[in-house]
N, C-alpha and C. Protein backbone atom coordinates (compact mmCIF):
# COMPACT_ATOMS: atom_id res chain seq x y z
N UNK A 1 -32.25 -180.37 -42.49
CA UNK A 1 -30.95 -180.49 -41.80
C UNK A 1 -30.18 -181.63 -42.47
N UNK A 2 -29.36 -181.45 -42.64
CA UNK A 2 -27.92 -182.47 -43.46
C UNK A 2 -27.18 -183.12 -42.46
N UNK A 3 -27.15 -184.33 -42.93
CA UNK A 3 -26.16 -185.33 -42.00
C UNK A 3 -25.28 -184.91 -41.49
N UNK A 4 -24.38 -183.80 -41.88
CA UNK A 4 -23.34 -183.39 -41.26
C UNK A 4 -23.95 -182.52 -39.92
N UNK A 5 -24.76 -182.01 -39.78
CA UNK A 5 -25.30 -181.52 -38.87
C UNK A 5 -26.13 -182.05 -38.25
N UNK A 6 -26.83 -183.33 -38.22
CA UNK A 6 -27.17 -183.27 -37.80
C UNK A 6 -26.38 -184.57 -36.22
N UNK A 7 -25.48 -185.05 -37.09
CA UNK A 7 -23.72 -185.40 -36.30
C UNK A 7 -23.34 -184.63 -35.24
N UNK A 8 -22.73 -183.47 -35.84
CA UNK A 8 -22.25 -182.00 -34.66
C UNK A 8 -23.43 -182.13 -34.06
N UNK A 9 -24.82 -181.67 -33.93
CA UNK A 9 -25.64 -181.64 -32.95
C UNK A 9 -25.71 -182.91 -31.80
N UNK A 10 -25.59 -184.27 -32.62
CA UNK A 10 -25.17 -185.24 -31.80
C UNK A 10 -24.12 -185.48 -30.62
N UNK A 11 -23.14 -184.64 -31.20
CA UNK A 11 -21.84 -185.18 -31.06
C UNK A 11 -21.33 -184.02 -29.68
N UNK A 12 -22.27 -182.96 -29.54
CA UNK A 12 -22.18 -181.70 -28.94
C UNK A 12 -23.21 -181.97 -27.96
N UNK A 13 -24.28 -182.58 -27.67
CA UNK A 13 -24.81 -182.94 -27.13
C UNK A 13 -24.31 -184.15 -26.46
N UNK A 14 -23.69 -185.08 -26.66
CA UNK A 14 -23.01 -186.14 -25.58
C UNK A 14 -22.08 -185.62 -24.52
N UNK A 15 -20.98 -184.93 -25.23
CA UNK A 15 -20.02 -184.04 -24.82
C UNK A 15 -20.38 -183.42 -23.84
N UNK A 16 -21.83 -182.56 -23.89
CA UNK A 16 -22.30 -181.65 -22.91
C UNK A 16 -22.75 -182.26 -21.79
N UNK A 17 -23.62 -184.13 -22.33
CA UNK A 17 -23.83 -184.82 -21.15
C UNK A 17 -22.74 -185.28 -20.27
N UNK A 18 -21.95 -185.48 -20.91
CA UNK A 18 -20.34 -185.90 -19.87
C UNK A 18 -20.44 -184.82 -19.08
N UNK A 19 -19.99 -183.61 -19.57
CA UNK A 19 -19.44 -182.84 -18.71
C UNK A 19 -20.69 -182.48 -17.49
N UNK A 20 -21.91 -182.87 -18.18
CA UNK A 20 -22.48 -182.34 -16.85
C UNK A 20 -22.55 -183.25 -15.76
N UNK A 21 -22.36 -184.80 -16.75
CA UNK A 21 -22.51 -185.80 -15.34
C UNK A 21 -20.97 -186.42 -14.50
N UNK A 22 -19.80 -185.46 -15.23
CA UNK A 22 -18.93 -185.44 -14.11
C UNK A 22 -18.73 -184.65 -13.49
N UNK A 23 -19.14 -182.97 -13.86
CA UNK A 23 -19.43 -181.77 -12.80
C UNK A 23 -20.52 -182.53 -11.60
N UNK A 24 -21.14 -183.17 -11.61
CA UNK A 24 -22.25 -183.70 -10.45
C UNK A 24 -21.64 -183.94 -9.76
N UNK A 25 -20.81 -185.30 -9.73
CA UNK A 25 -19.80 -186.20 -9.29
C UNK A 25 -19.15 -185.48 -8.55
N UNK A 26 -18.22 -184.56 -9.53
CA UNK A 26 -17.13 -183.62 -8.87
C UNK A 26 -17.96 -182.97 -7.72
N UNK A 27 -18.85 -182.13 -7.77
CA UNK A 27 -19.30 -181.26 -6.90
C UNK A 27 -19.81 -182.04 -5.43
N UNK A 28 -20.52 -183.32 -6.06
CA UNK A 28 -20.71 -184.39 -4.68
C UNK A 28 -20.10 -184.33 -3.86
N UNK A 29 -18.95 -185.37 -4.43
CA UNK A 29 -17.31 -185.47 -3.80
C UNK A 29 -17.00 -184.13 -2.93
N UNK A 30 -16.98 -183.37 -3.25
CA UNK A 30 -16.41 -181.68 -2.73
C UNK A 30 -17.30 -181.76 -1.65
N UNK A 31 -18.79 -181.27 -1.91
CA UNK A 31 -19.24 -181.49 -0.54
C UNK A 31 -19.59 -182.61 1.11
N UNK A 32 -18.97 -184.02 -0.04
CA UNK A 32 -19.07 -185.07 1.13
C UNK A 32 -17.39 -185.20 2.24
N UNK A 33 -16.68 -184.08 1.37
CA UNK A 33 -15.21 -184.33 1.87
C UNK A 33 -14.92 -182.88 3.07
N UNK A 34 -15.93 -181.71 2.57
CA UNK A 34 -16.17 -180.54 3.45
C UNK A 34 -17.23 -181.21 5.05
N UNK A 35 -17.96 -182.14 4.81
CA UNK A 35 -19.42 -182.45 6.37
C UNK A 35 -18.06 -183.94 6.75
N UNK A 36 -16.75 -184.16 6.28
CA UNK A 36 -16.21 -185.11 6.92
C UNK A 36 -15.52 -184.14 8.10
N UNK A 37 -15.13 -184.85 9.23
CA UNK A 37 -14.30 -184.05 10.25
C UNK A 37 -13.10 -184.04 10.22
N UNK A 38 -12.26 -182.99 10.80
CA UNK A 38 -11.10 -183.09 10.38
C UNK A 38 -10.13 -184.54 11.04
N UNK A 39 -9.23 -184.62 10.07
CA UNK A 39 -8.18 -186.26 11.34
C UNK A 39 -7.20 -185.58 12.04
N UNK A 40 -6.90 -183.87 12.22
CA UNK A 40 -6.12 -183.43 12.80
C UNK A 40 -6.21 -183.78 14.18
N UNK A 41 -5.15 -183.99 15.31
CA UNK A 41 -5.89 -183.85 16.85
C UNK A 41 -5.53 -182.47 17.28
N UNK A 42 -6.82 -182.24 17.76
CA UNK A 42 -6.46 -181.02 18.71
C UNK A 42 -5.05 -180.74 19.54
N UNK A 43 -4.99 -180.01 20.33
CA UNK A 43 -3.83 -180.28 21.93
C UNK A 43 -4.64 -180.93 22.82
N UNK A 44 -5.57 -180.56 23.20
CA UNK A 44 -6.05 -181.72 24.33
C UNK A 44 -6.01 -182.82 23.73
N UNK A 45 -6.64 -183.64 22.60
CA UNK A 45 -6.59 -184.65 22.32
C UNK A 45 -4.87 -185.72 22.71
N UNK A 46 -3.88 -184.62 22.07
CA UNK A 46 -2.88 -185.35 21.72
C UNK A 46 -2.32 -185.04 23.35
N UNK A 47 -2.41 -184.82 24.36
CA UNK A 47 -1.91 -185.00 25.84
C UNK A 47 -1.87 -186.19 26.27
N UNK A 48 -0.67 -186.87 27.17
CA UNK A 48 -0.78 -187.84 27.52
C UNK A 48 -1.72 -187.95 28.49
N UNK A 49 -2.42 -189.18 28.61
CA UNK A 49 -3.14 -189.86 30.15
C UNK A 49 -2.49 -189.86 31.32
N UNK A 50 -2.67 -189.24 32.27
CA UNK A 50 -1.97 -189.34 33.46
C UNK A 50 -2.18 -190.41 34.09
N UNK A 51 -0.82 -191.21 34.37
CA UNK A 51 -1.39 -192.69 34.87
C UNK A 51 -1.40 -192.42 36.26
N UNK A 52 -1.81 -193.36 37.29
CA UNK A 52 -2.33 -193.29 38.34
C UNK A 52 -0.63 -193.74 38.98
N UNK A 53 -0.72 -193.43 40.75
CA UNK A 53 0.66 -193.43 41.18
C UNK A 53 0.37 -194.83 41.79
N UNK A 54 1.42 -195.59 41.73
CA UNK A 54 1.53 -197.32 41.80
C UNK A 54 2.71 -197.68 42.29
N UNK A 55 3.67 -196.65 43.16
CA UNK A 55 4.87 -196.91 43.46
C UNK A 55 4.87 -197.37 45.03
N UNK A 56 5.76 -197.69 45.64
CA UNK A 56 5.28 -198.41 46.75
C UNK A 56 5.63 -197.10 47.85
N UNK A 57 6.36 -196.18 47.59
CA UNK A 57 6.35 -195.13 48.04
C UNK A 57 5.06 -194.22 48.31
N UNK A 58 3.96 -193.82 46.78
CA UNK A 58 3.08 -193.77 47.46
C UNK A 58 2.06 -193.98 48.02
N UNK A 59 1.78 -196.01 48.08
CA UNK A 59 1.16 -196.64 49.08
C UNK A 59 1.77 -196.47 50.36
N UNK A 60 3.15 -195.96 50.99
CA UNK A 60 3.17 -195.74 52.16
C UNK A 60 3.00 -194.41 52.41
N UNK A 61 2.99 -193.51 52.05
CA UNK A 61 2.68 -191.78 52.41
C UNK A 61 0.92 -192.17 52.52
N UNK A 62 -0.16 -193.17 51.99
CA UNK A 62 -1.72 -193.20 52.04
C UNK A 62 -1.09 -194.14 53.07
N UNK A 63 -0.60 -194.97 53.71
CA UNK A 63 -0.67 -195.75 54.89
C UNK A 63 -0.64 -195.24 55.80
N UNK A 64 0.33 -194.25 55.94
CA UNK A 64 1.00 -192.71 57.02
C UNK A 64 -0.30 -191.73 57.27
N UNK A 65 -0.71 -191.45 56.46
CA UNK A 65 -1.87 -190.44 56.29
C UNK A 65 -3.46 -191.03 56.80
N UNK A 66 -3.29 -192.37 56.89
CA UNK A 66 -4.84 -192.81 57.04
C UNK A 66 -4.72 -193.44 58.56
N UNK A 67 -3.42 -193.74 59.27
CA UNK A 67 -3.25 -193.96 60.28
C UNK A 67 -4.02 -193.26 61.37
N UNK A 68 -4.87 -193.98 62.24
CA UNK A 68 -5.55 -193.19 63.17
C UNK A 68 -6.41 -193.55 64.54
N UNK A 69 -5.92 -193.71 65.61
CA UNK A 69 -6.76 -194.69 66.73
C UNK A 69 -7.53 -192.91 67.35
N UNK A 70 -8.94 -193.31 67.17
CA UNK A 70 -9.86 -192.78 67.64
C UNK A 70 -10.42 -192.97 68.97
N UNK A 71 -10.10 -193.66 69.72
CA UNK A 71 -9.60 -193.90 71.09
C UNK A 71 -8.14 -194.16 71.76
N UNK A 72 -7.64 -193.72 71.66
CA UNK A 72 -5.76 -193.33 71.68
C UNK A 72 -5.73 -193.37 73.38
N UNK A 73 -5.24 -194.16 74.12
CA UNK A 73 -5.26 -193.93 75.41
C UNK A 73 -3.83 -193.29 75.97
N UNK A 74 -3.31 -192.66 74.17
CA UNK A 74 -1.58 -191.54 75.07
C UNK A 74 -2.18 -190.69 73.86
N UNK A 75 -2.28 -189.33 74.14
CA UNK A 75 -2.64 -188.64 73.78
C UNK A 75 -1.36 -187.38 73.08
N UNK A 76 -1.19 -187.80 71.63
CA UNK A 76 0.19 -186.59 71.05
C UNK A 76 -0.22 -185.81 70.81
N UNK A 77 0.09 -184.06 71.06
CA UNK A 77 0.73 -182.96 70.70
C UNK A 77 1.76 -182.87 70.25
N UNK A 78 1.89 -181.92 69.02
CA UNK A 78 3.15 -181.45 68.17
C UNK A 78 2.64 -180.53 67.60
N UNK A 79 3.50 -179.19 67.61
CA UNK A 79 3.33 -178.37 67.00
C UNK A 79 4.61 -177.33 66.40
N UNK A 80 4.95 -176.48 65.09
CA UNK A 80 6.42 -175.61 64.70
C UNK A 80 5.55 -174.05 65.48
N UNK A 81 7.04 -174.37 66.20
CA UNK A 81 7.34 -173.15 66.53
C UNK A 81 6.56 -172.28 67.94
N UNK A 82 4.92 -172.45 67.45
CA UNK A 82 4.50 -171.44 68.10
C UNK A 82 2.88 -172.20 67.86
N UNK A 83 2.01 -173.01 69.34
CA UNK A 83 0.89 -173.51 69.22
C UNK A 83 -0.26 -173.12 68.39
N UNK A 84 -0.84 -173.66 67.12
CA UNK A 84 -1.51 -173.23 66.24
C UNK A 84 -1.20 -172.22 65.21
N UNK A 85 0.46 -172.22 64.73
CA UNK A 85 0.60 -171.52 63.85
C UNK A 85 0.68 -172.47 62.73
N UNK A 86 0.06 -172.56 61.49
CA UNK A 86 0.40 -172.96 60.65
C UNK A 86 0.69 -172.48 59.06
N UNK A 87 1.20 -171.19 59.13
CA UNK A 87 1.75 -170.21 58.05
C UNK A 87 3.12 -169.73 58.33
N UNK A 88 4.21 -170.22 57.42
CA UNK A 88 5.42 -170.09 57.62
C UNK A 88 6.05 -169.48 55.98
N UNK A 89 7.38 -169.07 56.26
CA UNK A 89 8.17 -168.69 55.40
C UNK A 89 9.48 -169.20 54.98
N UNK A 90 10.14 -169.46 54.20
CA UNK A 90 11.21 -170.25 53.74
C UNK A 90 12.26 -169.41 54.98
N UNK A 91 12.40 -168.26 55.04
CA UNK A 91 13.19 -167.86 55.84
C UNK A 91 13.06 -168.14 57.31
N UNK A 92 12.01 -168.53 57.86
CA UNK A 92 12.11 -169.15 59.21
C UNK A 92 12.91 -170.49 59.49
N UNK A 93 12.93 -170.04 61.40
CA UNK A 93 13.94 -171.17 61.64
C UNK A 93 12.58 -171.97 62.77
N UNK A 94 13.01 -173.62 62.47
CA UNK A 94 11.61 -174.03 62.71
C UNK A 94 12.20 -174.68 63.74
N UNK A 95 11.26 -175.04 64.81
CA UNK A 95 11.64 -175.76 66.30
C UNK A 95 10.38 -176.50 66.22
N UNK A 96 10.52 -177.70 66.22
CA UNK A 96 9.64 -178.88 66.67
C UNK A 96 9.04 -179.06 68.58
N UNK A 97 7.92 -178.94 68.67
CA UNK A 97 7.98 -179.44 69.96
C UNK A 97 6.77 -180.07 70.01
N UNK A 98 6.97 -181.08 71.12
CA UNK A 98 5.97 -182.56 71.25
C UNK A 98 5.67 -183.13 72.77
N UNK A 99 4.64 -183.29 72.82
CA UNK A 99 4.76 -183.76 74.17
C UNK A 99 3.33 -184.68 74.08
N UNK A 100 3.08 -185.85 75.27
CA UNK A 100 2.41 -186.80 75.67
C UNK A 100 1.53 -186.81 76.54
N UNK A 101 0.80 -186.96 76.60
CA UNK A 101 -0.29 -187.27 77.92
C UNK A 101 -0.73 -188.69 78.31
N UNK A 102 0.00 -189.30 79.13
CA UNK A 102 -0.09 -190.53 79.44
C UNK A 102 -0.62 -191.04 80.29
N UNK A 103 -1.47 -190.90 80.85
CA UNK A 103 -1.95 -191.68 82.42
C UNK A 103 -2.00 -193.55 82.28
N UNK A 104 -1.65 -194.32 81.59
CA UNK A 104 -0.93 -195.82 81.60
C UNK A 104 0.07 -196.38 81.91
N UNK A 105 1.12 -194.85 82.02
CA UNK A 105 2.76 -195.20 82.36
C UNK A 105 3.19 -196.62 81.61
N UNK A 106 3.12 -196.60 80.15
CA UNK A 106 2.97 -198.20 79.54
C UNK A 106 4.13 -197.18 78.62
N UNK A 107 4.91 -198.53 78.03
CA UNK A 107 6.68 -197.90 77.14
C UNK A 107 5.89 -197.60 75.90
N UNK A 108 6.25 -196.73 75.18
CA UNK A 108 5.60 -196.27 73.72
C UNK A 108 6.86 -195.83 72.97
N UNK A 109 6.63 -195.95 71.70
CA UNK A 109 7.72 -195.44 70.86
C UNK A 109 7.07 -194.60 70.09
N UNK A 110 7.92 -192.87 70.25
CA UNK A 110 7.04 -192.25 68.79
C UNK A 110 7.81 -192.13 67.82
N UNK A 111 7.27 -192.06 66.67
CA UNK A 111 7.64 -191.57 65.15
C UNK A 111 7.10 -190.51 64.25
N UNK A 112 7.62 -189.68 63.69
CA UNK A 112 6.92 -188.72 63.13
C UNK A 112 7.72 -188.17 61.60
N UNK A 113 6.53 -188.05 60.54
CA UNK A 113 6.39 -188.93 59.26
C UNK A 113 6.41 -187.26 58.95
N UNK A 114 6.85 -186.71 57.46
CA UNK A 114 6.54 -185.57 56.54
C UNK A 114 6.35 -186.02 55.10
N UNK A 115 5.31 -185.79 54.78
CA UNK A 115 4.87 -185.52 53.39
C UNK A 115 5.87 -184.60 52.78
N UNK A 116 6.65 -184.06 51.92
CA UNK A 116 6.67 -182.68 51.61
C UNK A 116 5.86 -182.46 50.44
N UNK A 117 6.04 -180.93 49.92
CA UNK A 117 4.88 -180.24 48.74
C UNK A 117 5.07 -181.29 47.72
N UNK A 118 6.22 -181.84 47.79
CA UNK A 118 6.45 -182.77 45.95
C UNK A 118 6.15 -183.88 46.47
N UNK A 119 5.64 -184.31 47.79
CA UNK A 119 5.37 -185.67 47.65
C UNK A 119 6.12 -186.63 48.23
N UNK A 120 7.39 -186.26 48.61
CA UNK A 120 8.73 -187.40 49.46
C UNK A 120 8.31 -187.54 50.83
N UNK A 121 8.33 -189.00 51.03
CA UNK A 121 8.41 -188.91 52.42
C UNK A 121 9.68 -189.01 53.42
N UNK A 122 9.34 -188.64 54.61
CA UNK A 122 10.95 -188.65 55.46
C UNK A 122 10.54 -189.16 56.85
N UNK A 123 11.56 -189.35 58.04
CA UNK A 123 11.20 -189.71 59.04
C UNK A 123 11.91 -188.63 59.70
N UNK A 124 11.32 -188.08 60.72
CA UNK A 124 11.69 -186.72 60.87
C UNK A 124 12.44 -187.26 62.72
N UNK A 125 11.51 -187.98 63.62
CA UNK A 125 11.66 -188.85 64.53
C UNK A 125 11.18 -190.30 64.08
N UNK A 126 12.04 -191.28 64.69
CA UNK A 126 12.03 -192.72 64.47
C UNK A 126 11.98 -193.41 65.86
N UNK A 127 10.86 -194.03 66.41
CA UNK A 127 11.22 -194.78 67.57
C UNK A 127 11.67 -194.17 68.71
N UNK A 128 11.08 -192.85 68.98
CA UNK A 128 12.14 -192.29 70.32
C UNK A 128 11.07 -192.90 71.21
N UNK A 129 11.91 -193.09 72.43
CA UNK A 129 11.10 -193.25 73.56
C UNK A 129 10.36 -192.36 74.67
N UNK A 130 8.71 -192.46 74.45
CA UNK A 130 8.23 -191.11 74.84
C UNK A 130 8.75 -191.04 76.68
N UNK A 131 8.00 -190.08 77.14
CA UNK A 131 8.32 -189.43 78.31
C UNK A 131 7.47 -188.51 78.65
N UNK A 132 6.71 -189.03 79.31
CA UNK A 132 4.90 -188.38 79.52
C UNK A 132 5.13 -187.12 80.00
N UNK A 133 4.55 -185.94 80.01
CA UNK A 133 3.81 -184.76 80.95
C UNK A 133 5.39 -184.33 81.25
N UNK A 134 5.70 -184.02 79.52
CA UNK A 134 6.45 -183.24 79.56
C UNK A 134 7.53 -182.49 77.78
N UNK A 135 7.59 -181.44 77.91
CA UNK A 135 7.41 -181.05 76.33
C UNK A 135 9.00 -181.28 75.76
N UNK A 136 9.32 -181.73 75.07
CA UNK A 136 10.47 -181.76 74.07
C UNK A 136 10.38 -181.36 72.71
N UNK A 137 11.62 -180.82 72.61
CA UNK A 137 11.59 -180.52 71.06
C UNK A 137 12.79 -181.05 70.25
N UNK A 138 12.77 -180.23 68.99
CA UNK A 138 13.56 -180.82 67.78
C UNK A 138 14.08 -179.86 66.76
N UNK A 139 15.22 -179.17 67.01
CA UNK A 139 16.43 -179.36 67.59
C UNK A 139 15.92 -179.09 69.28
N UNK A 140 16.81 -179.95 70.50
CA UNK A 140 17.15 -179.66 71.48
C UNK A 140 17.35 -178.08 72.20
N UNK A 141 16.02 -178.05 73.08
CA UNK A 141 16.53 -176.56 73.59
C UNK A 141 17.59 -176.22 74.42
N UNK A 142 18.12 -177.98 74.81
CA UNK A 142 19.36 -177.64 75.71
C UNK A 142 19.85 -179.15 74.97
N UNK A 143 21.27 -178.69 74.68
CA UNK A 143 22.27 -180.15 74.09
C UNK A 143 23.08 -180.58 75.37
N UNK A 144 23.01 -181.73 75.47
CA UNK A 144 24.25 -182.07 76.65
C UNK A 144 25.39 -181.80 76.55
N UNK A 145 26.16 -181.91 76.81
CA UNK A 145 27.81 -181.88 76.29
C UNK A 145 29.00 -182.93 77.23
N UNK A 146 29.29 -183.86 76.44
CA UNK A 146 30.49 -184.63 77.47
C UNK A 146 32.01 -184.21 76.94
N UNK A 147 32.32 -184.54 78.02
CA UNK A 147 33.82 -184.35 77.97
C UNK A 147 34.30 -185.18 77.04
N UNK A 148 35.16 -184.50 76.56
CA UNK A 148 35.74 -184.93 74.84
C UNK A 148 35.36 -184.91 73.93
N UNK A 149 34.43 -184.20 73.97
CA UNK A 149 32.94 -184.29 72.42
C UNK A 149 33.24 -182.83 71.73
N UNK A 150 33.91 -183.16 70.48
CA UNK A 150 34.19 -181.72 69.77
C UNK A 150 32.84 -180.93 69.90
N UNK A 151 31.69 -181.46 69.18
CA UNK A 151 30.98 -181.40 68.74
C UNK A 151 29.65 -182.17 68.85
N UNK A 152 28.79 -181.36 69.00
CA UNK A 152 26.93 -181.96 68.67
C UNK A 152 26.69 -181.83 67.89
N UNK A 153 25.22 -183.08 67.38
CA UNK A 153 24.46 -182.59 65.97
C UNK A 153 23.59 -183.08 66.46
N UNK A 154 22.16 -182.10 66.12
CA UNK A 154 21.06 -182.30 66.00
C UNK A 154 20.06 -182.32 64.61
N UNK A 155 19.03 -183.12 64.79
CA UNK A 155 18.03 -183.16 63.64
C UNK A 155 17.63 -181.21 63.16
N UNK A 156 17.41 -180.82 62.08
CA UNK A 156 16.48 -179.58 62.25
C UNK A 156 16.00 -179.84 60.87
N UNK A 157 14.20 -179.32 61.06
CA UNK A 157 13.51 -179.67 60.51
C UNK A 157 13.75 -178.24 59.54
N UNK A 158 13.16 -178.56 58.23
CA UNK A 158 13.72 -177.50 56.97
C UNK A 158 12.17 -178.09 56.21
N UNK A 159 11.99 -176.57 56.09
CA UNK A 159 10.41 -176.64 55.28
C UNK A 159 10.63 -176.02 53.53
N UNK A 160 9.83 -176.68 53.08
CA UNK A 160 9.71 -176.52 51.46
C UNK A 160 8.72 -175.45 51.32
N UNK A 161 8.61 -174.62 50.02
CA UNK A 161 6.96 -174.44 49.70
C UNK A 161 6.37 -175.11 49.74
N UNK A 162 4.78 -174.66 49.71
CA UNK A 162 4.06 -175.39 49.54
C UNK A 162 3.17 -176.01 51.02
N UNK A 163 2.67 -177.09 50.39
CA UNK A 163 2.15 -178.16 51.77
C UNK A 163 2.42 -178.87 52.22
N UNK A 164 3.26 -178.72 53.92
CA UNK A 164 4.43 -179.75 54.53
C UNK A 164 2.98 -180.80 55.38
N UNK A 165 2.85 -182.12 55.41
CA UNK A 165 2.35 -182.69 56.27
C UNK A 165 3.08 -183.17 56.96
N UNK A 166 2.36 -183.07 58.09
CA UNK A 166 3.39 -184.22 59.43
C UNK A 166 2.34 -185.41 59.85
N UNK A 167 2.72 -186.33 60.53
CA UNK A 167 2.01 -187.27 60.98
C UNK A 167 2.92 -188.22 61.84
N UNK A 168 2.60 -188.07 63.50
CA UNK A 168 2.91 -188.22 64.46
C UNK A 168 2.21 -189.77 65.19
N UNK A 169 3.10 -190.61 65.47
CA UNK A 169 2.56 -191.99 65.47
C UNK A 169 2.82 -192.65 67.02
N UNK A 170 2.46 -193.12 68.18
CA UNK A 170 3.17 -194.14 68.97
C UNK A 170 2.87 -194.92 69.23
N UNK A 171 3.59 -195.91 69.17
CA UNK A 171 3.35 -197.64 69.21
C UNK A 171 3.77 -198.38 70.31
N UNK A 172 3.20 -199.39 70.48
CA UNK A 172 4.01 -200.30 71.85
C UNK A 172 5.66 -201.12 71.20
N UNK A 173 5.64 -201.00 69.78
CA UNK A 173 7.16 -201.32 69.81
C UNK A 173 7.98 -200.94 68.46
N UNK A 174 8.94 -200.94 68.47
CA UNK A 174 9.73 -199.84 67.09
C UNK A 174 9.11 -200.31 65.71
N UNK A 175 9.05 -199.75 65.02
CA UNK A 175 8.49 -199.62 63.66
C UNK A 175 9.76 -200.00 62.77
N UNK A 176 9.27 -200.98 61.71
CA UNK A 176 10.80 -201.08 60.82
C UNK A 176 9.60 -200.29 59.56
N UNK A 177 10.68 -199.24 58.72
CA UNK A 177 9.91 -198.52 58.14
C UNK A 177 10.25 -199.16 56.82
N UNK A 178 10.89 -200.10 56.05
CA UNK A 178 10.93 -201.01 55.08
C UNK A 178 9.66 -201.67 54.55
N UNK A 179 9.03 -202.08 55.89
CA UNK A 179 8.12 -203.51 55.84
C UNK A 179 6.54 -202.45 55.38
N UNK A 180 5.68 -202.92 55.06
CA UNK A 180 4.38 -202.96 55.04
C UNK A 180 4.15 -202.38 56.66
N UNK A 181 3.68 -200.85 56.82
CA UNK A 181 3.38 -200.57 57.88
C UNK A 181 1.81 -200.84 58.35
N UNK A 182 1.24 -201.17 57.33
CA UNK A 182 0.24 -201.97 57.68
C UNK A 182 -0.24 -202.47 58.59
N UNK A 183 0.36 -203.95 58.21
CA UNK A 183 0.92 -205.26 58.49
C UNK A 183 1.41 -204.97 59.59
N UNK A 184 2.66 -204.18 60.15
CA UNK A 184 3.51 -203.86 61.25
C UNK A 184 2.41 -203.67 62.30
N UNK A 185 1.04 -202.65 61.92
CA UNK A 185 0.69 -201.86 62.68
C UNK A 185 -0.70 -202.90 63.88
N UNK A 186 -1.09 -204.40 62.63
CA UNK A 186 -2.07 -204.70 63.06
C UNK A 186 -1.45 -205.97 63.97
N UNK A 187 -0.07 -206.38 64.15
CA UNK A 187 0.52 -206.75 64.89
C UNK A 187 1.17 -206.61 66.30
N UNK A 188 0.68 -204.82 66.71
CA UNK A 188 1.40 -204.64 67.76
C UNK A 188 0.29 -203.95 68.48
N UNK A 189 0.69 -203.00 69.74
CA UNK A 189 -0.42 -202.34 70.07
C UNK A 189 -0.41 -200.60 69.57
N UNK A 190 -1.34 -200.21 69.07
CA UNK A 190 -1.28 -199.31 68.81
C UNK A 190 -1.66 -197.68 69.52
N UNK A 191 -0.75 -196.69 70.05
CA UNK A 191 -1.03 -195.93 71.12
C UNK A 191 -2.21 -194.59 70.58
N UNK A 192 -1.15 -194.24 69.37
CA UNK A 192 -1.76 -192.74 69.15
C UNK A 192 -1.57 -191.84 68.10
N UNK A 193 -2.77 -191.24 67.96
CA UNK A 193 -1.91 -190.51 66.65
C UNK A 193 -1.99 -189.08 66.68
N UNK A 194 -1.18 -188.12 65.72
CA UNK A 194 -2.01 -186.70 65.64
C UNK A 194 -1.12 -186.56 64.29
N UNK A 195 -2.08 -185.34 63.87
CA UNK A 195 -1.32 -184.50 62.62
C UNK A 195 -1.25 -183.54 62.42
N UNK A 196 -0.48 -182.69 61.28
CA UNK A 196 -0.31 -181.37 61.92
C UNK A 196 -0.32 -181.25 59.85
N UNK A 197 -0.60 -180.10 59.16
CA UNK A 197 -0.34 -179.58 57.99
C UNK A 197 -0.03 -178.17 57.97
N UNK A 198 1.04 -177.77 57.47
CA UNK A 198 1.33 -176.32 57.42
C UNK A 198 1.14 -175.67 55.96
N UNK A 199 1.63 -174.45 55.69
CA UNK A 199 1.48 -173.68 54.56
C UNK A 199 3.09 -173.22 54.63
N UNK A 200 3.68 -173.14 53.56
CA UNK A 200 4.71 -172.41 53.27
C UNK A 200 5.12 -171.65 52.27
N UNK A 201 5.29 -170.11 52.16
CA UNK A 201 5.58 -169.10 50.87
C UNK A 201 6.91 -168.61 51.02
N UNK A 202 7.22 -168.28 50.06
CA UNK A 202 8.67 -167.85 49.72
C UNK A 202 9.19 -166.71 50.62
């Protein structure tokens, strides 16, 4: 074999070692970049966190709702429309009625609270002054009327879809509904409670 050949054999042989020891490399690389995971995010991933509710609104709808004397010595009823119905329709017309059982003859004020389906609260009655062993409602089944009075207005209760809560309260003295009912509640005497939840479909 002659120097010149035996060069090319050299020279063809390095060449061949390159290429095989950067095909290795290459092929490594390829498979360490296929067992990596992808950095795409899914849709669940990329959803926001639902933060928790912190408004002072709904610390008072959980103040309203957890309200409860388990020895109540005035005993509330309230019920729409018709005793133990609680399945209604947007197209109904709703009548509140309420009544007391008092054997203390002691002054009470009631109030009565609605959740609606989205969550708002309202005061549906504020502070009326009860009137034992005997039923009233809301609107009025009979309006007074004085002389000179164009006109009456009454409250009427208007239901949403969904899940209306009520929560029916009486106290020994008016409620300011601003303040920490809390606070209000462990200050005074407290009479009674009841609640009522309905269903409503279109």
């Amino acid at each position: 074999m002659t120097t010149k050949e035996i060069l090319i054999a050299a020279f063809v042989a390095l060449v061949t070692g390159i290429l095989i020891v950067h095909y290795t490399v290459w092929l490594e690389s390829s498979q360490d970049e296929e067992a990596q995971p992808s950095t795409v995010s899914t849709v669940e991933d990329s959803r926001p966190t639902p933060s928790e509710p912190t408004t002072e609104l709904n610390d008072m709808i959980e103040q309203v709702k957890q309200l409860h004397h388990p020895n109540a010595p005035i005993t509330v009823t309230f019920w729409l429309n018709v005793p133990g119905k609680i399945h209604f329709t947007l197209d109904d017309e709703i009548t509140l009625y309420y009544k007391f059982n008092d054997n203390t003859d002691s002054k009470g004020y009631f109030s009565l609270f609605n959740v609606s389906p989205k969550g708002s609260l309202s005061v549906q009655l504020n502070n009326k002054p009860i009137q034992s062993n005997r039923i009233d409602s809301l609107p009025k089944s009979q309006i007074d009327w004085q002389p000179g009075q164009l006109m009456t207005m009454d409250t009427r209760i208007s239901l949403e879809p969904g899940t209306e809560y009520f929560k029916a309260i009486v106290t020994s003295e008016p409620i300011t509904l601003e303040a920490d009912m809390t606070k209000v509640l462990q200050n005074m005497t407290f009479w009674g409670t009841s609640e009522l939840t309905v269903f409503v479909s279109l």
